[in-house]
PDB file of N, CA and C in Angstrom:
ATOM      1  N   UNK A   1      -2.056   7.366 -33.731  1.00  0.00           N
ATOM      2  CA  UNK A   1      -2.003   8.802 -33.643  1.00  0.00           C
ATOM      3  C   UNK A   1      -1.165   9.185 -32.419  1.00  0.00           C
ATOM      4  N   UNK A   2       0.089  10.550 -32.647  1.00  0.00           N
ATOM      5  CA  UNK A   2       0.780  10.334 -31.529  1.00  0.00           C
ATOM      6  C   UNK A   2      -0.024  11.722 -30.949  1.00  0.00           C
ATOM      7  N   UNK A   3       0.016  11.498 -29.628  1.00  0.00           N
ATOM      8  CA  UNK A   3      -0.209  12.857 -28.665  1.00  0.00           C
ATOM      9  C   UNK A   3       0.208  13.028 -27.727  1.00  0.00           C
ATOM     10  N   UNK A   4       0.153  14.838 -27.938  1.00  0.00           N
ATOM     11  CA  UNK A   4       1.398  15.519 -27.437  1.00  0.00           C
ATOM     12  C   UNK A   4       1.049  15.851 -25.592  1.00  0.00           C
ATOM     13  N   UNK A   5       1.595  15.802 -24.934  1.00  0.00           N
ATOM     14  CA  UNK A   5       1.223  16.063 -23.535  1.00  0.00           C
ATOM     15  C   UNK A   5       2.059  17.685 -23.329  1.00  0.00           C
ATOM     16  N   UNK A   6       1.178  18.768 -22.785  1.00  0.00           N
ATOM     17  CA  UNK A   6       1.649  19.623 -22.366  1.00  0.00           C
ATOM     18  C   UNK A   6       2.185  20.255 -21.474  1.00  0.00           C
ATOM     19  N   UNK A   7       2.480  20.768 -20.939  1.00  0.00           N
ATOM     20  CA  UNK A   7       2.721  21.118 -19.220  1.00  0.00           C
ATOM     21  C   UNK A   7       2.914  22.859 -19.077  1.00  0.00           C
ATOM     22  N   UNK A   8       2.200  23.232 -18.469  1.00  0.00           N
ATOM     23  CA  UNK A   8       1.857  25.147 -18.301  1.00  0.00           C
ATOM     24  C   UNK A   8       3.671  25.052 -17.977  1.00  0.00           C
ATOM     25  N   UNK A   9       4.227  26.100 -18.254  1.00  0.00           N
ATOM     26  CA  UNK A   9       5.543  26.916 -17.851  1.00  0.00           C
ATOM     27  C   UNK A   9       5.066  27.392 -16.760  1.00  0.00           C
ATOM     28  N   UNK A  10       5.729  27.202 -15.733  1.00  0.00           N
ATOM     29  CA  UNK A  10       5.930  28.116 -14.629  1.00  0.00           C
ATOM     30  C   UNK A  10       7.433  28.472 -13.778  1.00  0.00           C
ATOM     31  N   UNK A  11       7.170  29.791 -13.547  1.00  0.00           N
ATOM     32  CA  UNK A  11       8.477  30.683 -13.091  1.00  0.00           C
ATOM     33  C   UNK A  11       8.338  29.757 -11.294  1.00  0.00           C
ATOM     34  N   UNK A  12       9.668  30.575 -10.570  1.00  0.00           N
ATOM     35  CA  UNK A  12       9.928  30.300  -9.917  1.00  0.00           C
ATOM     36  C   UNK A  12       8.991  31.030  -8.760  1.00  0.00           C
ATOM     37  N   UNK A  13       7.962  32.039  -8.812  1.00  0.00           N
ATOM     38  CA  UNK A  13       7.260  32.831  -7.482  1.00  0.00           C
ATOM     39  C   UNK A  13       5.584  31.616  -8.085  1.00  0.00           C
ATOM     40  N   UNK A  14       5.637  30.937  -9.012  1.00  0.00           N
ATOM     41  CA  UNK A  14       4.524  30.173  -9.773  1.00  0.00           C
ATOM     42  C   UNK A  14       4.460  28.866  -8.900  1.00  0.00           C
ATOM     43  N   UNK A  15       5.540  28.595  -9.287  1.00  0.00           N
ATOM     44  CA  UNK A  15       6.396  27.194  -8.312  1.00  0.00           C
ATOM     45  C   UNK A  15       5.808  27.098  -6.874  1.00  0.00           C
ATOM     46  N   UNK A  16       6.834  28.031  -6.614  1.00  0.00           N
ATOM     47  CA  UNK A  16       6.197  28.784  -5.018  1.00  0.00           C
ATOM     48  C   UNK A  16       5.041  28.611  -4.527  1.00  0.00           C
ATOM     49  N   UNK A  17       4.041  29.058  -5.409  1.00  0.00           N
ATOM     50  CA  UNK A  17       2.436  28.662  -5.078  1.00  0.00           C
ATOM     51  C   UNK A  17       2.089  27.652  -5.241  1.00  0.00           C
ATOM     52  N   UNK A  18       2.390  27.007  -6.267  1.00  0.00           N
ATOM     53  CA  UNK A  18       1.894  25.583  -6.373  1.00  0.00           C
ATOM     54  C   UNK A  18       2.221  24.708  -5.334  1.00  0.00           C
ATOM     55  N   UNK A  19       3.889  24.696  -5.031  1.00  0.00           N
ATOM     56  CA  UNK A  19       4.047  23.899  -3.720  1.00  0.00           C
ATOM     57  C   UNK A  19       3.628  24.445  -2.380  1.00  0.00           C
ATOM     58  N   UNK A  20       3.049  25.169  -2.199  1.00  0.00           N
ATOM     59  CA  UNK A  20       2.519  25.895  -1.092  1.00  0.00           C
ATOM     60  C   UNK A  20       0.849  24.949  -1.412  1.00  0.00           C
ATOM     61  N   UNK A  21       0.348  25.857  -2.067  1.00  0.00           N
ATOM     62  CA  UNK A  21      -1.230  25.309  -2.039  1.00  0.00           C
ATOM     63  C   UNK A  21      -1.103  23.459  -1.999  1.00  0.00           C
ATOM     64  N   UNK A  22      -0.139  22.812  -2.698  1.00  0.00           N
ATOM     65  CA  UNK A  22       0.188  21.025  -2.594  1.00  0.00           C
ATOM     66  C   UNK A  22       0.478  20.900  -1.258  1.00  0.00           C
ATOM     67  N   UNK A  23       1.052  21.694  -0.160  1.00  0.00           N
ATOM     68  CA  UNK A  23       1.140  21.468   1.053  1.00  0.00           C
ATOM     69  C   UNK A  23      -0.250  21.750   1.900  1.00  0.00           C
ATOM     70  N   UNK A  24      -0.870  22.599   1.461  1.00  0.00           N
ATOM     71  CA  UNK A  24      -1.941  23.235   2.075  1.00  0.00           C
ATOM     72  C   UNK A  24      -3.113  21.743   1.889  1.00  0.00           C
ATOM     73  N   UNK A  25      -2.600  21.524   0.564  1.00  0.00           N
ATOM     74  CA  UNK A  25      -3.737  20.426  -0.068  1.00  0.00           C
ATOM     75  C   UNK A  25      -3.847  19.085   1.051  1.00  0.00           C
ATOM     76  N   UNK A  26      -2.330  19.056   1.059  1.00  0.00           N
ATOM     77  CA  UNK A  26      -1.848  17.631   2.078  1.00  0.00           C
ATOM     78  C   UNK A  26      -2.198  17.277   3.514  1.00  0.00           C
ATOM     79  N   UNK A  27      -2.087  18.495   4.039  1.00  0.00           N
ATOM     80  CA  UNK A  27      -2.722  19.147   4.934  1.00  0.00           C
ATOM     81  C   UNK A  27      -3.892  18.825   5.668  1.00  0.00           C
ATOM     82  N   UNK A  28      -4.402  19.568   4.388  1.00  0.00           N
ATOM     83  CA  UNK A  28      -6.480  19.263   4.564  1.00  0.00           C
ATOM     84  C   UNK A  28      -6.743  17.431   4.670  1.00  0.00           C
ATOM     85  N   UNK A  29      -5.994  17.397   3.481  1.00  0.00           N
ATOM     86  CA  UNK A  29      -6.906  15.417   3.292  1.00  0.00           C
ATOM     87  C   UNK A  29      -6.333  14.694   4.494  1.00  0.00           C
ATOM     88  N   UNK A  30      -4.968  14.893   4.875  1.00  0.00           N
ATOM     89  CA  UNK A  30      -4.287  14.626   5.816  1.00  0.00           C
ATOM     90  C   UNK A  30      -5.237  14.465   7.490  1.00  0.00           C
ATOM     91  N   UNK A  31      -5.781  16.221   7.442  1.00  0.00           N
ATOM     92  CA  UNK A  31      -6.686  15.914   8.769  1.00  0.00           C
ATOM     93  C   UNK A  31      -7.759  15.125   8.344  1.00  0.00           C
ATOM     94  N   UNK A  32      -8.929  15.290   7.352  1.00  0.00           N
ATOM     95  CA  UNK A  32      -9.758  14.961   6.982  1.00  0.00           C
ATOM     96  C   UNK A  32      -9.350  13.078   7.444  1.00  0.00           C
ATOM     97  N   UNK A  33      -8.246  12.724   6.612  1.00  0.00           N
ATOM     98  CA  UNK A  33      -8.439  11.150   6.737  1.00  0.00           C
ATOM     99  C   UNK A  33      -7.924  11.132   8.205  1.00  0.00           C
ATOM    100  N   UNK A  34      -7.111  11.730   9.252  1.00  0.00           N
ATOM    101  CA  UNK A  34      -7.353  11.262  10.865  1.00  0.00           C
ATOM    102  C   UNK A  34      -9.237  11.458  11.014  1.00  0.00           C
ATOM    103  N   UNK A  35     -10.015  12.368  10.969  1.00  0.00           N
ATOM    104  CA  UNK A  35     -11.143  12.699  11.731  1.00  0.00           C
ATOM    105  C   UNK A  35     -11.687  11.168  11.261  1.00  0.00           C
ATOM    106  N   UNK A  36     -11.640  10.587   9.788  1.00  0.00           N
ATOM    107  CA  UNK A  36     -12.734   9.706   9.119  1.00  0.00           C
ATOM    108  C   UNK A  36     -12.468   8.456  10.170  1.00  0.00           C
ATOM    109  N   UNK A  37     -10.493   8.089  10.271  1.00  0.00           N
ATOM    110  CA  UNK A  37     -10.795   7.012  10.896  1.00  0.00           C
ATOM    111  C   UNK A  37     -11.024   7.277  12.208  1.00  0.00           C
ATOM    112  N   UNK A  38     -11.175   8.335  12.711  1.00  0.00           N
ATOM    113  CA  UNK A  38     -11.634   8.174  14.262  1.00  0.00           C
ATOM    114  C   UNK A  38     -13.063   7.743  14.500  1.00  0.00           C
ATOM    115  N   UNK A  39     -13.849   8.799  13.495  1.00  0.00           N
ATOM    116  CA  UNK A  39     -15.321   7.919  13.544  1.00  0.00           C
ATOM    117  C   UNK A  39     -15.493   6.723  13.489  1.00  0.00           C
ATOM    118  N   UNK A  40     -14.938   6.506  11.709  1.00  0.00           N
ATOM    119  CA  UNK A  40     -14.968   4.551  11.827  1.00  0.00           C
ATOM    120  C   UNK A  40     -14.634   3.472  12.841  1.00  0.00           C
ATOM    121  N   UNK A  41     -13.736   4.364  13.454  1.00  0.00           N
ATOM    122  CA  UNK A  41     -13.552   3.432  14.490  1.00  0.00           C
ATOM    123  C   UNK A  41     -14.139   3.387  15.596  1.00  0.00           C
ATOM    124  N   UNK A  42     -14.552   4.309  15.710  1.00  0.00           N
ATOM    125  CA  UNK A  42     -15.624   4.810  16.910  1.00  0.00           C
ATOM    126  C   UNK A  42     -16.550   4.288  17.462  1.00  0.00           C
ATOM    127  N   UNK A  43     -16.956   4.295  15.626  1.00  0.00           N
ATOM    128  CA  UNK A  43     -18.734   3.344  14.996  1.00  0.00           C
ATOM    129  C   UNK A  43     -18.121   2.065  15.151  1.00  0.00           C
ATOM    130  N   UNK A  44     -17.007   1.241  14.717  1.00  0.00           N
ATOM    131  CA  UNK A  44     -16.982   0.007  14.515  1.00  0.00           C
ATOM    132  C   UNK A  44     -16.962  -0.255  16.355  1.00  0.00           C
ATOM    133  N   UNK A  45     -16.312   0.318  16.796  1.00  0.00           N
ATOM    134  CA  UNK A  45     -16.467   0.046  18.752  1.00  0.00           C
ATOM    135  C   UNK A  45     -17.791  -0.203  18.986  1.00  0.00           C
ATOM    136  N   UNK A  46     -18.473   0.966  18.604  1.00  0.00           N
ATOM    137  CA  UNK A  46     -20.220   1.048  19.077  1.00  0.00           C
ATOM    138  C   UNK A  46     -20.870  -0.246  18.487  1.00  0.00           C
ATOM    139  N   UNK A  47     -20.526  -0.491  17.506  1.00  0.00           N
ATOM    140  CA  UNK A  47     -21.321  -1.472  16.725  1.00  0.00           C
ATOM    141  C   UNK A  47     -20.806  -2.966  17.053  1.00  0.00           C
ATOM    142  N   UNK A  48     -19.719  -3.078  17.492  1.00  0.00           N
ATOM    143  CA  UNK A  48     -19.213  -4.525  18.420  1.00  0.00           C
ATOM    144  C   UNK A  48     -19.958  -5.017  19.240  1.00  0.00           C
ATOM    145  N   UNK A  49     -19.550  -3.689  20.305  1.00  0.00           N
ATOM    146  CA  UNK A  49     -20.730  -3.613  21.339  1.00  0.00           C
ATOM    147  C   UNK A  49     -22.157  -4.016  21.347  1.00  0.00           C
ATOM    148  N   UNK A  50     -22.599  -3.454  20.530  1.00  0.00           N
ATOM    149  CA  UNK A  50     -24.264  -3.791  20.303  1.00  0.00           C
ATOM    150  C   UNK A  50     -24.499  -4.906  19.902  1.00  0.00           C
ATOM    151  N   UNK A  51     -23.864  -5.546  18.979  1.00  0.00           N
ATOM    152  CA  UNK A  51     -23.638  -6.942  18.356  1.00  0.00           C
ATOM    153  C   UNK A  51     -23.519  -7.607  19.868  1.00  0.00           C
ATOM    154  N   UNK A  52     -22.294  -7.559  20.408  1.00  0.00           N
ATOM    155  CA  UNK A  52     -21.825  -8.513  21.561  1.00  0.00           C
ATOM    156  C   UNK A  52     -23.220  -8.571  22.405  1.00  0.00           C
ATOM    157  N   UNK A  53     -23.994  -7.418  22.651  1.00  0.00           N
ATOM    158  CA  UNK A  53     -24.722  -7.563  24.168  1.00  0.00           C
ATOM    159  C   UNK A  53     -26.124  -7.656  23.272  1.00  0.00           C
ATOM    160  N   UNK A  54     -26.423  -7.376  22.312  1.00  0.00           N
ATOM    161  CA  UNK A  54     -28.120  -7.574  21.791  1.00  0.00           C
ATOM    162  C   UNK A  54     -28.314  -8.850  20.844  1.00  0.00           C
ATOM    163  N   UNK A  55     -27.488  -9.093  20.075  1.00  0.00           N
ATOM    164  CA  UNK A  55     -27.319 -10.464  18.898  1.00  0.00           C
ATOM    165  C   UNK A  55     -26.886 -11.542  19.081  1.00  0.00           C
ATOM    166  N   UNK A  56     -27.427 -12.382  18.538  1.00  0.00           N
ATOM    167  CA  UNK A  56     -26.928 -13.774  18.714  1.00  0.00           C
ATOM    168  C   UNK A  56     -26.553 -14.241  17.255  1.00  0.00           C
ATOM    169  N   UNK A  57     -25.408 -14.605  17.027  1.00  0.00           N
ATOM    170  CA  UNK A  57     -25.720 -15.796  15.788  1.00  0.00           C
ATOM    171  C   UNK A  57     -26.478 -16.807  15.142  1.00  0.00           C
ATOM    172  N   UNK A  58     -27.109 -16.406  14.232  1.00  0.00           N
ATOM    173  CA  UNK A  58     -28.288 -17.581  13.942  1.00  0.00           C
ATOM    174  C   UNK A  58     -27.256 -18.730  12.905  1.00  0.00           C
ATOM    175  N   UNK A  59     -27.831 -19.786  12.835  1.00  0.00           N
ATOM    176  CA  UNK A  59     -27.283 -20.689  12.366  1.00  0.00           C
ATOM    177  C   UNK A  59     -28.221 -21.083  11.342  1.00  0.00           C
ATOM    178  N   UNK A  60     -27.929 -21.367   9.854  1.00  0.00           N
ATOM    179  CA  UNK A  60     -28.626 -21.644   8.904  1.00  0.00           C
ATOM    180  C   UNK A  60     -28.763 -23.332   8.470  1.00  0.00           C
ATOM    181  N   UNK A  61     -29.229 -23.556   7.458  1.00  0.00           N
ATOM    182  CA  UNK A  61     -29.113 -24.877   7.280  1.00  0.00           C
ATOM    183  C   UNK A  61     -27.990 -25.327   6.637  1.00  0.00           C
ATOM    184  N   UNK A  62     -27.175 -24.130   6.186  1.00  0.00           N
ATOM    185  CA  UNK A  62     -26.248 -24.306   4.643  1.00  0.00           C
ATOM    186  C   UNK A  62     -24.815 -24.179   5.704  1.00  0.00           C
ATOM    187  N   UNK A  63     -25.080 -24.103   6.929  1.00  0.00           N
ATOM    188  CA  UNK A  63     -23.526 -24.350   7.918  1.00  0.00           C
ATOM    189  C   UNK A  63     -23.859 -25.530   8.655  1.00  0.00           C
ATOM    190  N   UNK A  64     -24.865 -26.101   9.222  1.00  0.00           N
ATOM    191  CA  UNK A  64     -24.419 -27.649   9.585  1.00  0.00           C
ATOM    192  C   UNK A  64     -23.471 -28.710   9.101  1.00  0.00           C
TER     193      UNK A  64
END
């Protein structure tokens, strides 16, 4: 069965908005993904840390 793919017509002040709001869009996720890795990385610092100065490696029987 063949199918048909459509695509809305849009004028040129249509256009306009769309690439406006796609910039606006880029934008947002753009900051969004700096803030995420600042935390992650933040947390992965904090969590080194705590590892390094409170944990020890235990050793099992299945690594001798």
């Amino acid at each position: 069965m063949l199918m048909t793919n459509y695509k809305l017509k849009t004028g040129k002040v249509e256009k306009m908005v769309v690439d406006t709001y796609q910039k606006i869009e880029n934008g947002v996720v753009d900051g969004y993904q700096a803030v995420e890795d600042a935390v992650v990385g933040t947390y992965k610092k904090i969590e080194d840390k705590f590892v390094e100065k409170f944990l020890d490696e235990k050793i099992t029987n299945n690594e001798k």
